[in-house]
PDB file of N, CA and C in Angstrom:
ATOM      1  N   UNK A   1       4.730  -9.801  -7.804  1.00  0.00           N
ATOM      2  CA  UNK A   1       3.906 -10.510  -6.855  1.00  0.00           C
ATOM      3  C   UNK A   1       2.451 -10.117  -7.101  1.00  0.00           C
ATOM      4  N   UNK A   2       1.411 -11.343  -6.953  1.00  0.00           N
ATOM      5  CA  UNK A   2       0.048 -10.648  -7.021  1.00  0.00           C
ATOM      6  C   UNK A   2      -0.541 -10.795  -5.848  1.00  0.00           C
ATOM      7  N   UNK A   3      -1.343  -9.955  -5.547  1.00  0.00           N
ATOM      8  CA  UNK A   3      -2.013  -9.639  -4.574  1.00  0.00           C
ATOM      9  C   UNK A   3      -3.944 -10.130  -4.575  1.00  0.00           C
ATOM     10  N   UNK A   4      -3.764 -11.079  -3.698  1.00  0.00           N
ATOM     11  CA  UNK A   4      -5.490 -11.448  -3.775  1.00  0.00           C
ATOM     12  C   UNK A   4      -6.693 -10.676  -2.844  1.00  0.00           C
ATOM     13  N   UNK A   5      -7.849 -10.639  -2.698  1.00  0.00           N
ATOM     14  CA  UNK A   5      -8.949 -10.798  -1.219  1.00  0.00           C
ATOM     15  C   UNK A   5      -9.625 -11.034  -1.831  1.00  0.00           C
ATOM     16  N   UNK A   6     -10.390 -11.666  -0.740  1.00  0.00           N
ATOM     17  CA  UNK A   6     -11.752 -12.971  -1.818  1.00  0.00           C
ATOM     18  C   UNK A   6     -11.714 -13.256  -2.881  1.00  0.00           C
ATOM     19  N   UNK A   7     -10.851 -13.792  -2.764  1.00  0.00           N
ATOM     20  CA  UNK A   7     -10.138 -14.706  -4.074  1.00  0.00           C
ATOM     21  C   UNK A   7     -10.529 -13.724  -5.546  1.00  0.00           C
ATOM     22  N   UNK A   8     -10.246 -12.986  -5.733  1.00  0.00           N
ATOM     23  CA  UNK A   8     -10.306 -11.479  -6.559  1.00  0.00           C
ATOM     24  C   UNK A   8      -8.943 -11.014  -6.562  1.00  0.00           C
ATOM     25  N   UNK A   9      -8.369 -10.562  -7.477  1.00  0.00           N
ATOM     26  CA  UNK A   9      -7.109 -10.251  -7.680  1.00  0.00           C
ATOM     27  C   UNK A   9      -6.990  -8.476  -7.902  1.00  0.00           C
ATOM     28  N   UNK A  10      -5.988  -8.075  -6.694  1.00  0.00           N
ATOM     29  CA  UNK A  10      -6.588  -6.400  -6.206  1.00  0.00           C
ATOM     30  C   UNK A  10      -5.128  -6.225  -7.182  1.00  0.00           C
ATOM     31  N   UNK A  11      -4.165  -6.573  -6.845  1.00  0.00           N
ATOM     32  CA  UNK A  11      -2.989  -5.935  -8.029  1.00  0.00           C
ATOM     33  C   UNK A  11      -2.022  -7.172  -8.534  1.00  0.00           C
ATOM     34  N   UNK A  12      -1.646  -7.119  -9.834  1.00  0.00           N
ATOM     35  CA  UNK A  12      -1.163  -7.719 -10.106  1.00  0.00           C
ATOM     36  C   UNK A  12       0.810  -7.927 -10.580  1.00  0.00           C
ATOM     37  N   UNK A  13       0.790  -6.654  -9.867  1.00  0.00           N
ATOM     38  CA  UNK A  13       2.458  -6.474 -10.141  1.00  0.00           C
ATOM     39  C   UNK A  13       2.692  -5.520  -8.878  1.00  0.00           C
ATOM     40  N   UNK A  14       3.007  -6.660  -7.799  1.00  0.00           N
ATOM     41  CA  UNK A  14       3.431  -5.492  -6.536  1.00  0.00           C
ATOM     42  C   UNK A  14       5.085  -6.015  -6.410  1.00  0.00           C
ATOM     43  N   UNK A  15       5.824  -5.018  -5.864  1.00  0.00           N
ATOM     44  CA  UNK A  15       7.084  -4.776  -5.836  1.00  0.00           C
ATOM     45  C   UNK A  15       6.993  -4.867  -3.968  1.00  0.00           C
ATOM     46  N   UNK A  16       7.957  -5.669  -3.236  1.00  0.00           N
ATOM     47  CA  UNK A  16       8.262  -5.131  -2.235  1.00  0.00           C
ATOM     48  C   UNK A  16       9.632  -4.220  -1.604  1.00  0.00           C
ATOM     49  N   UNK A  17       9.142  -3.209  -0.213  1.00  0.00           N
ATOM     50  CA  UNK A  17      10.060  -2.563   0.106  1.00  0.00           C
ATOM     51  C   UNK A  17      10.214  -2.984   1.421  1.00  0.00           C
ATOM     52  N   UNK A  18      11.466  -4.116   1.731  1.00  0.00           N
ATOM     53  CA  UNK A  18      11.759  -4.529   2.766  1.00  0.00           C
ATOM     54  C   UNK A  18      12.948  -3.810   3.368  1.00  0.00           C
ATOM     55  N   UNK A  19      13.186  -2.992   3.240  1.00  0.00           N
ATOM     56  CA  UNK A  19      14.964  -2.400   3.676  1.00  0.00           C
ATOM     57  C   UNK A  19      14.313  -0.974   4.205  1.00  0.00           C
ATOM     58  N   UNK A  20      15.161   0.159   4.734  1.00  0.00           N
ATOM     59  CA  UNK A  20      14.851   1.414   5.572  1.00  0.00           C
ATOM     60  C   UNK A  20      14.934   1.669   3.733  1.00  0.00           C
ATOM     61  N   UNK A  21      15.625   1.967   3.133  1.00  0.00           N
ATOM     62  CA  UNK A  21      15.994   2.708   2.277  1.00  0.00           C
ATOM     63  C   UNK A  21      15.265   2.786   1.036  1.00  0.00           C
ATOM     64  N   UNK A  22      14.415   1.064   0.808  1.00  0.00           N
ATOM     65  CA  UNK A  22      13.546   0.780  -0.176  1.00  0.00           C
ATOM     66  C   UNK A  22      12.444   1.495   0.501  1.00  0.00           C
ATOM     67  N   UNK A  23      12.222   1.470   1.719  1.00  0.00           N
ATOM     68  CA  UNK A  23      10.738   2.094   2.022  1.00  0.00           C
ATOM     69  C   UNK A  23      10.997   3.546   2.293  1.00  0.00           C
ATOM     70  N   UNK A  24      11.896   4.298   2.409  1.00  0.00           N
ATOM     71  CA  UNK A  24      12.022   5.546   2.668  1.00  0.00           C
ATOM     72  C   UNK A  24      11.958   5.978   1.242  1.00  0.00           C
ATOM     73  N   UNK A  25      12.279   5.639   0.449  1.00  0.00           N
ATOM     74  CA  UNK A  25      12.092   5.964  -1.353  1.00  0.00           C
ATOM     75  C   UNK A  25      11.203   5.660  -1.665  1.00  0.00           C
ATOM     76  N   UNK A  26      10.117   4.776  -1.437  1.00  0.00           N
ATOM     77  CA  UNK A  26       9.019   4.094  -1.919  1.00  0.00           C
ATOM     78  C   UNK A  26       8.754   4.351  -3.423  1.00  0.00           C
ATOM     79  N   UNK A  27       7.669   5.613  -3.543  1.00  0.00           N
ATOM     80  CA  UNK A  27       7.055   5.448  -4.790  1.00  0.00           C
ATOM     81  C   UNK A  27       7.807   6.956  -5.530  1.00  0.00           C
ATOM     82  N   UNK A  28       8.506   7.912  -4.518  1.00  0.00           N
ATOM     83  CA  UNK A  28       8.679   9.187  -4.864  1.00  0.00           C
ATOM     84  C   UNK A  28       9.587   8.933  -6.504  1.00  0.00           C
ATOM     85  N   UNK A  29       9.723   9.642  -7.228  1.00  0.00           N
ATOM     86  CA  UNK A  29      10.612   9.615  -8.375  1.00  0.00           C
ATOM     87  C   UNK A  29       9.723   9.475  -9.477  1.00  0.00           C
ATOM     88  N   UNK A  30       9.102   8.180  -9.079  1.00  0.00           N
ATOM     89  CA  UNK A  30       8.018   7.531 -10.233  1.00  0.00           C
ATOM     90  C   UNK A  30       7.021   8.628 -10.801  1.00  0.00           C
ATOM     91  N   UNK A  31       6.572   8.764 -12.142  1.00  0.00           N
ATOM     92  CA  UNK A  31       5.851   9.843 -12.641  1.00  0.00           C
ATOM     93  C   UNK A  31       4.051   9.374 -12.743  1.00  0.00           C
ATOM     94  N   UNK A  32       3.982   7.773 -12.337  1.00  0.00           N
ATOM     95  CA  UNK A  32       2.401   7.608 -11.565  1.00  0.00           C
ATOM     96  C   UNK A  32       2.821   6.212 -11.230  1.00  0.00           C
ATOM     97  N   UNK A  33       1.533   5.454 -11.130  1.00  0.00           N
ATOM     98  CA  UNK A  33       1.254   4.238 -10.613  1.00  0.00           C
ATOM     99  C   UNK A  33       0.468   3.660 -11.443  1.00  0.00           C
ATOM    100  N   UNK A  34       0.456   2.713 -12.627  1.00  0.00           N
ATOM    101  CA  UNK A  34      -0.945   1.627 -13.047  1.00  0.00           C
ATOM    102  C   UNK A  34      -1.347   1.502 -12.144  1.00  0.00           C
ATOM    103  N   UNK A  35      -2.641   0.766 -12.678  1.00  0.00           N
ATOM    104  CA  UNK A  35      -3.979   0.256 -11.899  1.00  0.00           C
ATOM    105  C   UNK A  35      -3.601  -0.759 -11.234  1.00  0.00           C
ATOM    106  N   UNK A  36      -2.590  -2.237 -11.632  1.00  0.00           N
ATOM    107  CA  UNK A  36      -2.679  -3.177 -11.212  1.00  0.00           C
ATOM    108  C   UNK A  36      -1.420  -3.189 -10.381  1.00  0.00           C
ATOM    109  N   UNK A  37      -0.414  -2.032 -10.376  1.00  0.00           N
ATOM    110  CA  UNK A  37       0.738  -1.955  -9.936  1.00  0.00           C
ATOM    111  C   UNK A  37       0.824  -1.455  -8.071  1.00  0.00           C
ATOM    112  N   UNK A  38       1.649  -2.392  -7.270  1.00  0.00           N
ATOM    113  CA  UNK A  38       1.632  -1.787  -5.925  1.00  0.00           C
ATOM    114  C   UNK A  38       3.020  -1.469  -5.276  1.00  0.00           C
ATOM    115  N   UNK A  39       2.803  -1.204  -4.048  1.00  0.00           N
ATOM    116  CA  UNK A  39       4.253  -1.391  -3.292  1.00  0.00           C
ATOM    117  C   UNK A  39       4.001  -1.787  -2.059  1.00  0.00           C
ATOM    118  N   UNK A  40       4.497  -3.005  -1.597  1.00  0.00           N
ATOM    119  CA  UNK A  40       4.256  -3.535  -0.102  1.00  0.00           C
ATOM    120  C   UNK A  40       5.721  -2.955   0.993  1.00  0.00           C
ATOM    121  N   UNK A  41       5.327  -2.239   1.464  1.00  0.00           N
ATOM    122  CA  UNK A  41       6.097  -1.601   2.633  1.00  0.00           C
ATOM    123  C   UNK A  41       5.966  -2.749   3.755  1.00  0.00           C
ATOM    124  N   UNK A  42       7.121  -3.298   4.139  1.00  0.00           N
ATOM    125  CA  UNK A  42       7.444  -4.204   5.000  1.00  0.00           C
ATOM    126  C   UNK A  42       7.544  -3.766   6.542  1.00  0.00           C
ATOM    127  N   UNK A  43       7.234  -4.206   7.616  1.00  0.00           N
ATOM    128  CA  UNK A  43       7.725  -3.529   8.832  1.00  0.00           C
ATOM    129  C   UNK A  43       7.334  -2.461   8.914  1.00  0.00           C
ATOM    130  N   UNK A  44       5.902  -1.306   8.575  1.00  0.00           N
ATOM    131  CA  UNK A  44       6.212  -0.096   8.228  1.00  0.00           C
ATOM    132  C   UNK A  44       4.736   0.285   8.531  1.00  0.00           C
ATOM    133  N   UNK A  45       4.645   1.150   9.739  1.00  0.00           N
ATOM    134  CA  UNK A  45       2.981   1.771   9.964  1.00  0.00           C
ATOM    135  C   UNK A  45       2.558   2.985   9.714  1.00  0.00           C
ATOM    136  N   UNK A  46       3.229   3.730   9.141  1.00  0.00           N
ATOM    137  CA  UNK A  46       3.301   4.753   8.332  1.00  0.00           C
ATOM    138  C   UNK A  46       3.438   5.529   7.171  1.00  0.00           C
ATOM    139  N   UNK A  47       2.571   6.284   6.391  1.00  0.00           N
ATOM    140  CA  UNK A  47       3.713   6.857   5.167  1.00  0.00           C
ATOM    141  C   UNK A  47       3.511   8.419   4.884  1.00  0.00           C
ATOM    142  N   UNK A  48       4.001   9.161   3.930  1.00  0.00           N
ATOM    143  CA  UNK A  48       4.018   9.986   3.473  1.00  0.00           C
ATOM    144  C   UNK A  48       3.879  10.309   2.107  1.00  0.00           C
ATOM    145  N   UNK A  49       3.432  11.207   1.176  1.00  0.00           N
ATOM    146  CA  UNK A  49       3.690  11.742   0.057  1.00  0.00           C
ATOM    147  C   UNK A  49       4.750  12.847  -0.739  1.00  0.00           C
ATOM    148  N   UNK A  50       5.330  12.871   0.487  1.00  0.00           N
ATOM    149  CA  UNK A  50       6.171  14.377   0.158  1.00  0.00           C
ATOM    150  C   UNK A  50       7.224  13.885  -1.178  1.00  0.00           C
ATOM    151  N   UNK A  51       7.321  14.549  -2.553  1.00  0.00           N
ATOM    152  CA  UNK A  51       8.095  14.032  -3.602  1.00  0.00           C
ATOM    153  C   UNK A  51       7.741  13.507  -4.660  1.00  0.00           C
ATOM    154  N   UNK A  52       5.970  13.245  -4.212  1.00  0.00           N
ATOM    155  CA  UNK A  52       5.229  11.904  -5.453  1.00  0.00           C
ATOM    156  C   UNK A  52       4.548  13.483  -5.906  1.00  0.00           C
ATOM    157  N   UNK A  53       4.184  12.658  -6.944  1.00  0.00           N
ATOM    158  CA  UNK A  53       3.590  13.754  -8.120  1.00  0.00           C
ATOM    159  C   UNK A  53       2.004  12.877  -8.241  1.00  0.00           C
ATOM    160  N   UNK A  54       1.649  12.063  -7.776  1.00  0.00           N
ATOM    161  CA  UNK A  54       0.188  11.264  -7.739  1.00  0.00           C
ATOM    162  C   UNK A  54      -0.667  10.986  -6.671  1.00  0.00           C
ATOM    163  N   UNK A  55      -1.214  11.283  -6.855  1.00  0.00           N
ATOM    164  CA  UNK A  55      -2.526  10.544  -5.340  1.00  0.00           C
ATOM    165  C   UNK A  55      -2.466   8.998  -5.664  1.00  0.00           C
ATOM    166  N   UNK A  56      -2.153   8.176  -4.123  1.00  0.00           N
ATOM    167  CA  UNK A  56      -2.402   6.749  -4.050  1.00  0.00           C
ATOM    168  C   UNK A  56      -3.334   6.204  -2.802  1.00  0.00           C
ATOM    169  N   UNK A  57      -3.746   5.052  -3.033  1.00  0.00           N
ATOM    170  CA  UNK A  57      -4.879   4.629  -1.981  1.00  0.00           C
ATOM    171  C   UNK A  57      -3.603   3.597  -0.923  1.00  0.00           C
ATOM    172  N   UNK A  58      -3.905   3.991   0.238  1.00  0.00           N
ATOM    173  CA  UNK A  58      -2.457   3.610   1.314  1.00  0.00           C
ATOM    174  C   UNK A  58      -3.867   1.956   1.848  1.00  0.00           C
ATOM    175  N   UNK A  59      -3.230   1.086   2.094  1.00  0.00           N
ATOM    176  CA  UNK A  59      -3.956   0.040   2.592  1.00  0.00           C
ATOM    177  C   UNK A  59      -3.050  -0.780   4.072  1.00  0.00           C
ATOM    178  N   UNK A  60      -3.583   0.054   5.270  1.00  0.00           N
ATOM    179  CA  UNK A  60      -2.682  -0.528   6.300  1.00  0.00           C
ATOM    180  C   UNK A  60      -3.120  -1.978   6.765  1.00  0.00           C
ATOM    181  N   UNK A  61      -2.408  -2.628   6.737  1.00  0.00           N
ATOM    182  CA  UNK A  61      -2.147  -4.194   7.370  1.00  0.00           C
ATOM    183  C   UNK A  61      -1.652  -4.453   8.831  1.00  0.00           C
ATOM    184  N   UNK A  62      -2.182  -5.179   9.151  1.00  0.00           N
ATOM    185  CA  UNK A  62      -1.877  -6.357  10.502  1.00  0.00           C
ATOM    186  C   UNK A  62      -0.596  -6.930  10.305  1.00  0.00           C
ATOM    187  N   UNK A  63      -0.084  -8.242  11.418  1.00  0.00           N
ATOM    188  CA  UNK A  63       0.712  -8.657  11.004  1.00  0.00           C
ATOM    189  C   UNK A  63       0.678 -10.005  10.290  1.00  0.00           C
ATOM    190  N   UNK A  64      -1.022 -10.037  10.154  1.00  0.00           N
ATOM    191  CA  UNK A  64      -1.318 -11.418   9.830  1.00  0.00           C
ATOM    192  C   UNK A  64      -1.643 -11.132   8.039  1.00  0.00           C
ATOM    193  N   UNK A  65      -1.613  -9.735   7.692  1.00  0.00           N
ATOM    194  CA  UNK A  65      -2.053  -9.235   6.058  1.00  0.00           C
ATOM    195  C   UNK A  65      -3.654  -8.751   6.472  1.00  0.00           C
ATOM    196  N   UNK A  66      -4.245  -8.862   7.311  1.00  0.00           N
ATOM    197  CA  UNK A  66      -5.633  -8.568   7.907  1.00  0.00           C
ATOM    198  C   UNK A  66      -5.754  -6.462   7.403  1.00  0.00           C
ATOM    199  N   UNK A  67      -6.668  -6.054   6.386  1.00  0.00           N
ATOM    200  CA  UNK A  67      -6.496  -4.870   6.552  1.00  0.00           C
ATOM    201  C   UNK A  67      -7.414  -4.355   7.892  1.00  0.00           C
ATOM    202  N   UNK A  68      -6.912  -3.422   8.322  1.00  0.00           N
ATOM    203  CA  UNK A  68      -6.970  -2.772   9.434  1.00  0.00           C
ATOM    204  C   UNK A  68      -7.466  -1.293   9.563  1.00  0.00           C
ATOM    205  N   UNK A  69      -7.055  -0.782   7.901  1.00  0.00           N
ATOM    206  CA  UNK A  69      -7.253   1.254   7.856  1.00  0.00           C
ATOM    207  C   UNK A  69      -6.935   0.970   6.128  1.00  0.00           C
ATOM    208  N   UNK A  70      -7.639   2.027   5.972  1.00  0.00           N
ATOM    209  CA  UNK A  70      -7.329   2.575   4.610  1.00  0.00           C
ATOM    210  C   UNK A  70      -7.865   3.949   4.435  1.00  0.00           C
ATOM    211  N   UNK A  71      -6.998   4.503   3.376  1.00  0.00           N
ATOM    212  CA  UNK A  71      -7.312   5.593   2.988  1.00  0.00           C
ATOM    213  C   UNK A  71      -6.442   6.143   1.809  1.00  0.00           C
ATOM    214  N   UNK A  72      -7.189   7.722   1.235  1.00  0.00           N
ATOM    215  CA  UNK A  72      -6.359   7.721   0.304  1.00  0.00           C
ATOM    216  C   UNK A  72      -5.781   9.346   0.177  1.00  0.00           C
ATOM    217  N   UNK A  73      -4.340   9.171  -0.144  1.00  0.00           N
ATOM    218  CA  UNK A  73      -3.308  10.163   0.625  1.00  0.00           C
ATOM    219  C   UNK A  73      -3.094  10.784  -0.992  1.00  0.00           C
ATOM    220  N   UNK A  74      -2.829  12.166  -0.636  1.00  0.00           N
ATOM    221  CA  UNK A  74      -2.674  13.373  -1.836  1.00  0.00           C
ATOM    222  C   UNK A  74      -1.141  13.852  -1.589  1.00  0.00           C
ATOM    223  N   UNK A  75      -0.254  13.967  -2.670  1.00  0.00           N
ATOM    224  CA  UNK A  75       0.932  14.255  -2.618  1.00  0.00           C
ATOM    225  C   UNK A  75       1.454  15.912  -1.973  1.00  0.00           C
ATOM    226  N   UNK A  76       2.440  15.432  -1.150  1.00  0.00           N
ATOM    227  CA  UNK A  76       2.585  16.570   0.383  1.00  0.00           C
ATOM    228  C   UNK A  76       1.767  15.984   1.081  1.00  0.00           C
ATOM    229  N   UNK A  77       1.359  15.181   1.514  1.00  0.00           N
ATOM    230  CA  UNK A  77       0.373  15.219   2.628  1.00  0.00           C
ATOM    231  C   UNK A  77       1.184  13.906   3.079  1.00  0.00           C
ATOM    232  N   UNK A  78       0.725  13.953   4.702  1.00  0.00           N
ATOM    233  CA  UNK A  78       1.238  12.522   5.611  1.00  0.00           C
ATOM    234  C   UNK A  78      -0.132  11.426   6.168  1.00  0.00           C
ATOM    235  N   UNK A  79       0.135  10.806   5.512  1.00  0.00           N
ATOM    236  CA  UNK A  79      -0.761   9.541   5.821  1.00  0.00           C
ATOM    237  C   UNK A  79      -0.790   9.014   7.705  1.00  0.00           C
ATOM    238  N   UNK A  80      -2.092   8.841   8.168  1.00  0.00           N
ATOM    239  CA  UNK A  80      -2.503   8.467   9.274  1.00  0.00           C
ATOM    240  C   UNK A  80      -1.422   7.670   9.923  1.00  0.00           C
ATOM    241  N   UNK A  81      -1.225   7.265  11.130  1.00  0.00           N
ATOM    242  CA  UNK A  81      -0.526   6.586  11.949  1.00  0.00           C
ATOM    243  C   UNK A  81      -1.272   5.576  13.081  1.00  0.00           C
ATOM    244  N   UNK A  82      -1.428   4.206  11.717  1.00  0.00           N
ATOM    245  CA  UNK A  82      -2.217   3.729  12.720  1.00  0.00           C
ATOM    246  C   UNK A  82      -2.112   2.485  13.655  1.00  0.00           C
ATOM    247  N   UNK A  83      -1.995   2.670  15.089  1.00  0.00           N
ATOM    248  CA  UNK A  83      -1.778   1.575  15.507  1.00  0.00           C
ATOM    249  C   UNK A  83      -2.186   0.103  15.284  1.00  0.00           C
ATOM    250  N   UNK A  84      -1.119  -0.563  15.694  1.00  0.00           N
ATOM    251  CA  UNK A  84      -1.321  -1.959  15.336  1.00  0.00           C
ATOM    252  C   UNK A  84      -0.809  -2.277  13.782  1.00  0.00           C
ATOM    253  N   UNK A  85      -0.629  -1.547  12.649  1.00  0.00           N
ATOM    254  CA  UNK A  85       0.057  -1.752  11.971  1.00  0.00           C
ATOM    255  C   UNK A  85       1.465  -2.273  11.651  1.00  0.00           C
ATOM    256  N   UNK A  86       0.985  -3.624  10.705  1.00  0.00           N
ATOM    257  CA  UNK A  86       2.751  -3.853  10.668  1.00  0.00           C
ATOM    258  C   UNK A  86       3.441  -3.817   9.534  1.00  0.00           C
ATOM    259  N   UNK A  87       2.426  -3.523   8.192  1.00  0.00           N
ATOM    260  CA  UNK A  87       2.654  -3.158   7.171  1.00  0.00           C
ATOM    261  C   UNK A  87       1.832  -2.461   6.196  1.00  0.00           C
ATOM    262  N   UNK A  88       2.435  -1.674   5.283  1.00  0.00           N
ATOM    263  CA  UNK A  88       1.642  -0.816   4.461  1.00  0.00           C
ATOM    264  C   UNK A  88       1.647  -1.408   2.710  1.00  0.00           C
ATOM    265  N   UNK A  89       0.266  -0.969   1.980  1.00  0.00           N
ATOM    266  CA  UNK A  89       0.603  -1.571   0.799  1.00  0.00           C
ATOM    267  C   UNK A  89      -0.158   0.180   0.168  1.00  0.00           C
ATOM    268  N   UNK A  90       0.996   0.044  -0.542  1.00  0.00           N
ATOM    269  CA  UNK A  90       0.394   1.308  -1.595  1.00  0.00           C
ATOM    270  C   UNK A  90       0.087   1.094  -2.765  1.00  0.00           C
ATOM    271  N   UNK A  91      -1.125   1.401  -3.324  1.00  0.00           N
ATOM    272  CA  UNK A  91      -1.657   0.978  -4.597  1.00  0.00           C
ATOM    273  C   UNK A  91      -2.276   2.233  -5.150  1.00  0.00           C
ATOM    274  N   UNK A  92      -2.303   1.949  -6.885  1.00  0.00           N
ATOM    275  CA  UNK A  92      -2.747   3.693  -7.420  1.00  0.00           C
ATOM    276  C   UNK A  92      -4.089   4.099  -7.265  1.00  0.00           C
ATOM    277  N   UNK A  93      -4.394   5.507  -7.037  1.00  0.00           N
ATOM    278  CA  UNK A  93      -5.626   5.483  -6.809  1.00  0.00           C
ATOM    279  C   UNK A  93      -6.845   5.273  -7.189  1.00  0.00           C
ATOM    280  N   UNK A  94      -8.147   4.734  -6.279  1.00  0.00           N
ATOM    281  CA  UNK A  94      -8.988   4.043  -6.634  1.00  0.00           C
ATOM    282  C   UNK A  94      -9.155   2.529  -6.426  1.00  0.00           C
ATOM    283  N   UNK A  95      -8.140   1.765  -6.710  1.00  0.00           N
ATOM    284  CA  UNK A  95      -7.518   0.863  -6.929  1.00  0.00           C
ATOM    285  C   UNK A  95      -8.093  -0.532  -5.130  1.00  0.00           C
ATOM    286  N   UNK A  96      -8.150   0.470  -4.426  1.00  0.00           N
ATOM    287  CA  UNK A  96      -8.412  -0.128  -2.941  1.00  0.00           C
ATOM    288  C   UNK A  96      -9.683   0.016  -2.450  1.00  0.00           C
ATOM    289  N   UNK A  97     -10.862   0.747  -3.728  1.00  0.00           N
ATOM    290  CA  UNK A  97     -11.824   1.036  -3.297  1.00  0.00           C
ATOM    291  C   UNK A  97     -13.470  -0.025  -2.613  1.00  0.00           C
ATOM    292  N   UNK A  98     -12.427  -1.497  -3.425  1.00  0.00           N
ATOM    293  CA  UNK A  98     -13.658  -3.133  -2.894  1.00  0.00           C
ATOM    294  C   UNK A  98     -13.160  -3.669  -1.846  1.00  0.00           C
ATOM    295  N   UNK A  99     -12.066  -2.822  -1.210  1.00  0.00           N
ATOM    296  CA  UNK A  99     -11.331  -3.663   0.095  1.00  0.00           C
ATOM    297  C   UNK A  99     -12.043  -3.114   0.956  1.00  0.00           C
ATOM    298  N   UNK A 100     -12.436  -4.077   2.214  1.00  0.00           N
ATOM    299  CA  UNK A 100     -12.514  -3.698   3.174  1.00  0.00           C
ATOM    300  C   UNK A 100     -12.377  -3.895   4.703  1.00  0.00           C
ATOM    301  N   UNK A 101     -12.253  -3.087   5.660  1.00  0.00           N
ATOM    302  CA  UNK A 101     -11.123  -3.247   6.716  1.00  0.00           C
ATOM    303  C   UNK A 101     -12.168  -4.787   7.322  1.00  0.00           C
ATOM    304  N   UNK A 102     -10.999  -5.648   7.471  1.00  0.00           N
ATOM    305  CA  UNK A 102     -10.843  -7.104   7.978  1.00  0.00           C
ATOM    306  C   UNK A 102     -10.806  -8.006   6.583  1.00  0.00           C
ATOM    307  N   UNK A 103     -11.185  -7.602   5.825  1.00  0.00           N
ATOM    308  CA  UNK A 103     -10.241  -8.598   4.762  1.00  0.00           C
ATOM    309  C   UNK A 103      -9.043  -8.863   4.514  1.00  0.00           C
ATOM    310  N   UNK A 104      -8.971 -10.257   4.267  1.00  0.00           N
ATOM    311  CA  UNK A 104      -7.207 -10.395   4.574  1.00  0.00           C
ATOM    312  C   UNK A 104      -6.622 -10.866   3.121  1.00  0.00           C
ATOM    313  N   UNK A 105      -5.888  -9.506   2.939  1.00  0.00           N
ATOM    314  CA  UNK A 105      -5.061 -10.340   1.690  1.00  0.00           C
ATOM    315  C   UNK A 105      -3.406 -11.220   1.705  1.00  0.00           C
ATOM    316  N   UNK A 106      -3.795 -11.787   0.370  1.00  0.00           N
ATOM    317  CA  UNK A 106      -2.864 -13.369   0.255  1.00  0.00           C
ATOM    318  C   UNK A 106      -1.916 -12.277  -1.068  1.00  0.00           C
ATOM    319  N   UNK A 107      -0.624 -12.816  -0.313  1.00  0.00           N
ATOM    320  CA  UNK A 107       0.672 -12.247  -1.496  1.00  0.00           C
ATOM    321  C   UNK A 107       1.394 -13.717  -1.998  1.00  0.00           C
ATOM    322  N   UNK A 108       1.306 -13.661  -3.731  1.00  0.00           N
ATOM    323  CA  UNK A 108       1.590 -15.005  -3.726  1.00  0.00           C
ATOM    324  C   UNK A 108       2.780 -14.458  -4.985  1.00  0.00           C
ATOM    325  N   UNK A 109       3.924 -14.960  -4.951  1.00  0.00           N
ATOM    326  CA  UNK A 109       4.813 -14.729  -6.036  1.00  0.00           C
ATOM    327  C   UNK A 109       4.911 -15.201  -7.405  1.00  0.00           C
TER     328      UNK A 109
END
């Protein structure tokens, strides 16, 4: 799936995690993240690093795709909890650094 805002293309190979089990595994295992590579956490206002071996830039969403928070989370560490979130997109780091909160990104398959 690619991922747009202002019509600019932020990643170009995102994977989604719609299930408890896809998002409770997310990115851990993996030995990094490309630049253009993401993971859209479905249903999900939270995350963690505990297991990843990489720093990633966390991009929290609305329920409309509206970003809302961002930031960028170091492995062991627990990412913010932020209300109003209804989904999370994790992308490698750096990667989230032209977004900014109220831009709304478009997921197109």
């Amino acid at each position: 799936m690619v991922v747009y805002y202002n019509e600019k293309i932020l990643a170009n190979n995102v994977k989604i995690a719609g299930n408890f089990i896809s998002r409770l595994i997310g990115l851990m295992g993996k030995k990094s993240i490309g630049r253009n590579e993401g993971l859209l956490l479905m249903n999900c206002s939270s995350v963690h690093c505990f297991f990843m071996k990489f720093t990633i830039d966390v991009v929290y969403l609305s329920q409309d795709m509206h970003v809302i928070y961002k930031e960028t989370i170091h492995p062991w560490k627990v990412g913010k909890i932020v209300k109003k979130s209804s989904h999370v997109l994790e992308l490698a780091e750096g990667a989230a650094r032209s977004v900014s909160i109220g831009d709304n990104l478009a997921f197109v398959e």
